[in-house]
C-alpha atoms as a PDB file:
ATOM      1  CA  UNK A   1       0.000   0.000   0.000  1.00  0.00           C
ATOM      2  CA  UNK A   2       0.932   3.621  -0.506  1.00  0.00           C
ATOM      3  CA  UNK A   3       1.671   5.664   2.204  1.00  0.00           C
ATOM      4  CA  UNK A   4       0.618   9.103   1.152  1.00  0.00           C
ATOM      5  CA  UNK A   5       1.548  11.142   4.301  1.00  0.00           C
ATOM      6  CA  UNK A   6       4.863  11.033   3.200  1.00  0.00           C
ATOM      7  CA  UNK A   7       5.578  12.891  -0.489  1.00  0.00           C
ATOM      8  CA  UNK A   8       7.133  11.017  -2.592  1.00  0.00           C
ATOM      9  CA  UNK A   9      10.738  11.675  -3.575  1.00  0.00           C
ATOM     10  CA  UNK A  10      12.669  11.112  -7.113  1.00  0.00           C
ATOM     11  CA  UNK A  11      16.503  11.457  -7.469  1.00  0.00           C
ATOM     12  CA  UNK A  12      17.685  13.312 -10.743  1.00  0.00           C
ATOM     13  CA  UNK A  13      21.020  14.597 -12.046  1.00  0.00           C
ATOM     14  CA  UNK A  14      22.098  17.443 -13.079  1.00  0.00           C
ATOM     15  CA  UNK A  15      23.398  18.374 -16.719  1.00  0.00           C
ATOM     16  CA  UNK A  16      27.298  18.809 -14.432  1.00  0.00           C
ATOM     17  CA  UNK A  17      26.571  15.117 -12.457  1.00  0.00           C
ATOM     18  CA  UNK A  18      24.989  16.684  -9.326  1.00  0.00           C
ATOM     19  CA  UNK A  19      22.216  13.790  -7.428  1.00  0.00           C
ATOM     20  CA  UNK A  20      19.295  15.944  -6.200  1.00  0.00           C
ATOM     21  CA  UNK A  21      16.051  14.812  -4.359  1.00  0.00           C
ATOM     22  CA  UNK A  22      13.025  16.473  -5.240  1.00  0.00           C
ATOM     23  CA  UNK A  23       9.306  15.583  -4.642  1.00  0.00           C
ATOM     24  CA  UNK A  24       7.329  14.039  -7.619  1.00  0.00           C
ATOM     25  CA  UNK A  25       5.750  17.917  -8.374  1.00  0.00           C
ATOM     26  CA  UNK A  26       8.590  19.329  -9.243  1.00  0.00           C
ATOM     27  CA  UNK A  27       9.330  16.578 -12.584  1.00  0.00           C
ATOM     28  CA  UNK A  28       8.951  18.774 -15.668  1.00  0.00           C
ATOM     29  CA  UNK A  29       9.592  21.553 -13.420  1.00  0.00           C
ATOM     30  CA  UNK A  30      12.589  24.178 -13.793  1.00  0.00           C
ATOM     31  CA  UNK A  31      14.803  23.855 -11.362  1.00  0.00           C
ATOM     32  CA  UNK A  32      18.305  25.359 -10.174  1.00  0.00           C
ATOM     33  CA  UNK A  33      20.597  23.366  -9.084  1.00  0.00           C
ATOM     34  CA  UNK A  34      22.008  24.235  -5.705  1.00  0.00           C
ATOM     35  CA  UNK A  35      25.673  22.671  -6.342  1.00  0.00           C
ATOM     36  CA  UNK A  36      26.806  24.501  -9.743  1.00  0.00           C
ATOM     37  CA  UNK A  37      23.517  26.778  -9.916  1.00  0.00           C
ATOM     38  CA  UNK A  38      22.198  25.288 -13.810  1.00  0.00           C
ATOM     39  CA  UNK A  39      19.027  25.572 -14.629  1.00  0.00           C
ATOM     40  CA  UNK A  40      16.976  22.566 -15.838  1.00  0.00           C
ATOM     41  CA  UNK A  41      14.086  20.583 -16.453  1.00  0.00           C
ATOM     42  CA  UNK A  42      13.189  18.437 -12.949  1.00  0.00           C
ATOM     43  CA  UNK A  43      13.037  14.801 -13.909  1.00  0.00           C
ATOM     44  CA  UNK A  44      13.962  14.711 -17.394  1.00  0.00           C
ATOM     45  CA  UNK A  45      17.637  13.228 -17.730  1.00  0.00           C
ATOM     46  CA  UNK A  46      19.554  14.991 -20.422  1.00  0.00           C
ATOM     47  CA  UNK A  47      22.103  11.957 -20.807  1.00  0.00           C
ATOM     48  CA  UNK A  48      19.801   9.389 -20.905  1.00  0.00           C
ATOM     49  CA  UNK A  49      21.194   5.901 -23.469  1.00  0.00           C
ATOM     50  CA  UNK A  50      24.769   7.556 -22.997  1.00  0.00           C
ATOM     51  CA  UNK A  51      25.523   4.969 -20.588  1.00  0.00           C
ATOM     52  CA  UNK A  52      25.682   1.962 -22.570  1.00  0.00           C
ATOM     53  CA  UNK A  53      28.781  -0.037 -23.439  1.00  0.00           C
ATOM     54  CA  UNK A  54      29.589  -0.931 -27.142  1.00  0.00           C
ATOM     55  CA  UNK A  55      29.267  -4.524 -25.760  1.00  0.00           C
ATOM     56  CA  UNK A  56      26.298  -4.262 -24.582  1.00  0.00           C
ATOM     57  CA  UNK A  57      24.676  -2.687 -28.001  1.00  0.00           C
ATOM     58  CA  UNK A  58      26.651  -5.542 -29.685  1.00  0.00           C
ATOM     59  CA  UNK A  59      25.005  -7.856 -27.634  1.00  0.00           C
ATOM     60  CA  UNK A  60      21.192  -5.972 -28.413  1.00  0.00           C
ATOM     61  CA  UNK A  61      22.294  -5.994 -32.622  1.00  0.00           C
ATOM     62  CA  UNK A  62      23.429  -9.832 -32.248  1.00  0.00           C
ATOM     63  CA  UNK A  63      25.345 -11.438 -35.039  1.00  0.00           C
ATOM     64  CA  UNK A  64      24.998 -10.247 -38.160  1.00  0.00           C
ATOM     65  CA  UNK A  65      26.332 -12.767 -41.157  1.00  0.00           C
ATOM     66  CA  UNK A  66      29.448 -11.679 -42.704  1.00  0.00           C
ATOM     67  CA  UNK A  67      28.332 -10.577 -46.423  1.00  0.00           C
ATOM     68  CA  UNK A  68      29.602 -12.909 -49.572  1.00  0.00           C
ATOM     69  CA  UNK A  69      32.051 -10.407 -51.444  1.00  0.00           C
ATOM     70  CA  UNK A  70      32.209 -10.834 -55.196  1.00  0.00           C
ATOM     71  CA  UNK A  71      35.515 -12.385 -56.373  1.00  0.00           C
ATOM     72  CA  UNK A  72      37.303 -10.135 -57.680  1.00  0.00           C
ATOM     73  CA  UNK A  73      37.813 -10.349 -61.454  1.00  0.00           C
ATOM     74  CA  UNK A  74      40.750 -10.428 -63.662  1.00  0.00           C
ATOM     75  CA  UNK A  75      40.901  -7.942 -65.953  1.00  0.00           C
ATOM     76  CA  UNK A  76      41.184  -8.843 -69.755  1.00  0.00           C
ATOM     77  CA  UNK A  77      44.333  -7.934 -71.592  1.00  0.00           C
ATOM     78  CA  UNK A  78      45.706  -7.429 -74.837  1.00  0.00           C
ATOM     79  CA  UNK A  79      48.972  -6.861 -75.976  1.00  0.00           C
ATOM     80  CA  UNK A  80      49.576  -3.977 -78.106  1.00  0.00           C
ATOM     81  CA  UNK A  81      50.361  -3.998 -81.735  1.00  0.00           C
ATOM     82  CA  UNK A  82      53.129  -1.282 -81.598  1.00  0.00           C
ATOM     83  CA  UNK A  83      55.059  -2.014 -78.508  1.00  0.00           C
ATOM     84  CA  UNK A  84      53.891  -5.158 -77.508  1.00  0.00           C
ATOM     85  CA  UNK A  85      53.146  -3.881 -74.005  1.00  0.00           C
ATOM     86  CA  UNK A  86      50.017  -5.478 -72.348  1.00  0.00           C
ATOM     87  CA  UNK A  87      47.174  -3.411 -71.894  1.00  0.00           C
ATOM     88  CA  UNK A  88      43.799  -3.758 -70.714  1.00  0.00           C
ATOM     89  CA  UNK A  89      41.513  -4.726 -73.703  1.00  0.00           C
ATOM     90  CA  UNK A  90      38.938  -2.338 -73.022  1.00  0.00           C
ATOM     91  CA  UNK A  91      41.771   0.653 -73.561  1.00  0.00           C
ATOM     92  CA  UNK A  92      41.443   2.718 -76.778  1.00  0.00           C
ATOM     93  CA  UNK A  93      45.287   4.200 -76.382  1.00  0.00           C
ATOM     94  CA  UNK A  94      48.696   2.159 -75.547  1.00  0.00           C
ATOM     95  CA  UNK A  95      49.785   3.601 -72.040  1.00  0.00           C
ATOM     96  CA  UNK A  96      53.236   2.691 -72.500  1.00  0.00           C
ATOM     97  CA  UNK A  97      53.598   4.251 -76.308  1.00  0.00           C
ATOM     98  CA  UNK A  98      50.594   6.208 -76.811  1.00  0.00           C
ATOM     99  CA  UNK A  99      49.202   4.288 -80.118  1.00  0.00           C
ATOM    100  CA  UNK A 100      45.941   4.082 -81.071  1.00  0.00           C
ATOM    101  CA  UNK A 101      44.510   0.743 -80.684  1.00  0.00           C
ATOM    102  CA  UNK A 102      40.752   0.567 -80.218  1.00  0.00           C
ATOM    103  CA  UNK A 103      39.136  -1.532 -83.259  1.00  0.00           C
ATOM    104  CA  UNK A 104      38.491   1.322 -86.216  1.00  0.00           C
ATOM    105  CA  UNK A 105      35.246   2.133 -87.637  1.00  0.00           C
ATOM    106  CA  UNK A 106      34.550   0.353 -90.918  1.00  0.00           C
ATOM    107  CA  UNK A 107      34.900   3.644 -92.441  1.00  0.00           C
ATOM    108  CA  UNK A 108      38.052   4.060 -91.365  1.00  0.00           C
ATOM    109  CA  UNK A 109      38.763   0.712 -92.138  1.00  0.00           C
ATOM    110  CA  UNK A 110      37.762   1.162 -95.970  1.00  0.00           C
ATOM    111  CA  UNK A 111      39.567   4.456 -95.883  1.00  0.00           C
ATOM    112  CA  UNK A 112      43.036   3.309 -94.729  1.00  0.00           C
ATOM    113  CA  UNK A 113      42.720   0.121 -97.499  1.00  0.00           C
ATOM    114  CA  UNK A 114      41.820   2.817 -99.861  1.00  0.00           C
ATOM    115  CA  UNK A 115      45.206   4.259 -98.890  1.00  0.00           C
ATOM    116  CA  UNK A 116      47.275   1.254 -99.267  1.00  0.00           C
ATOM    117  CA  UNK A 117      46.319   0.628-102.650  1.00  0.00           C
ATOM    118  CA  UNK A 118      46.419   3.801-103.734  1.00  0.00           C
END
């Protein structure tokens, strides 16, 4: 049973650490402390959740399954027709002599036959 001759007391701390005892009225109240003199709101903890370990929120989050990584793939090289040099086979330019060797258009194609015979 509750005694209600006596108020009822809560303990709350202040936004520097300071314990005070206050009666139930005063939560949601503004109060000064009478250690460091801040003002603040009776009953409402400003550091509430602050005090819990990473172990303990590990522990709430459980194990999570490591994720499958792609392998990782080679890339696909060609050598190049000038130097010789490999060279990814996506590349349009030789990085080692600077010559052009992408596949040409079939235009350019007809038009560099059309040189060689000419």
């Amino acid at each position: 049973m509750l005694d209600n001759s006596k108020p009822q007391k809560l303990e709350c701390t202040c936004p520097s650490g300071h314990k005070l005892r206050g009666d139930v009225e005063l939560i949601g109240e503004l109060v000064e402390c009478p250690a460091c003199d801040v003002r603040f709101v009776f009953g409402i903890q400003a550091n509430d959740g602050m005090n819990v370990s990473d172990t303990a929120v590990m522990r709430i989050l459980g194990d999570v399954p490591a994720s499958k990584s792609k392998p990782t793939e080679t890339p696909v090289t060609q050598p190049c027709r000038t130097c010789g040099s490999t060279i990814d086979e996506s590349a349009s330019v030789c990085h080692h002599c600077n010559s052009y060797v992408a596949i040409l258009p079939g235009f350019l194609q007809s038009m560099m036959k059309a040189a060689k015979n000419n």
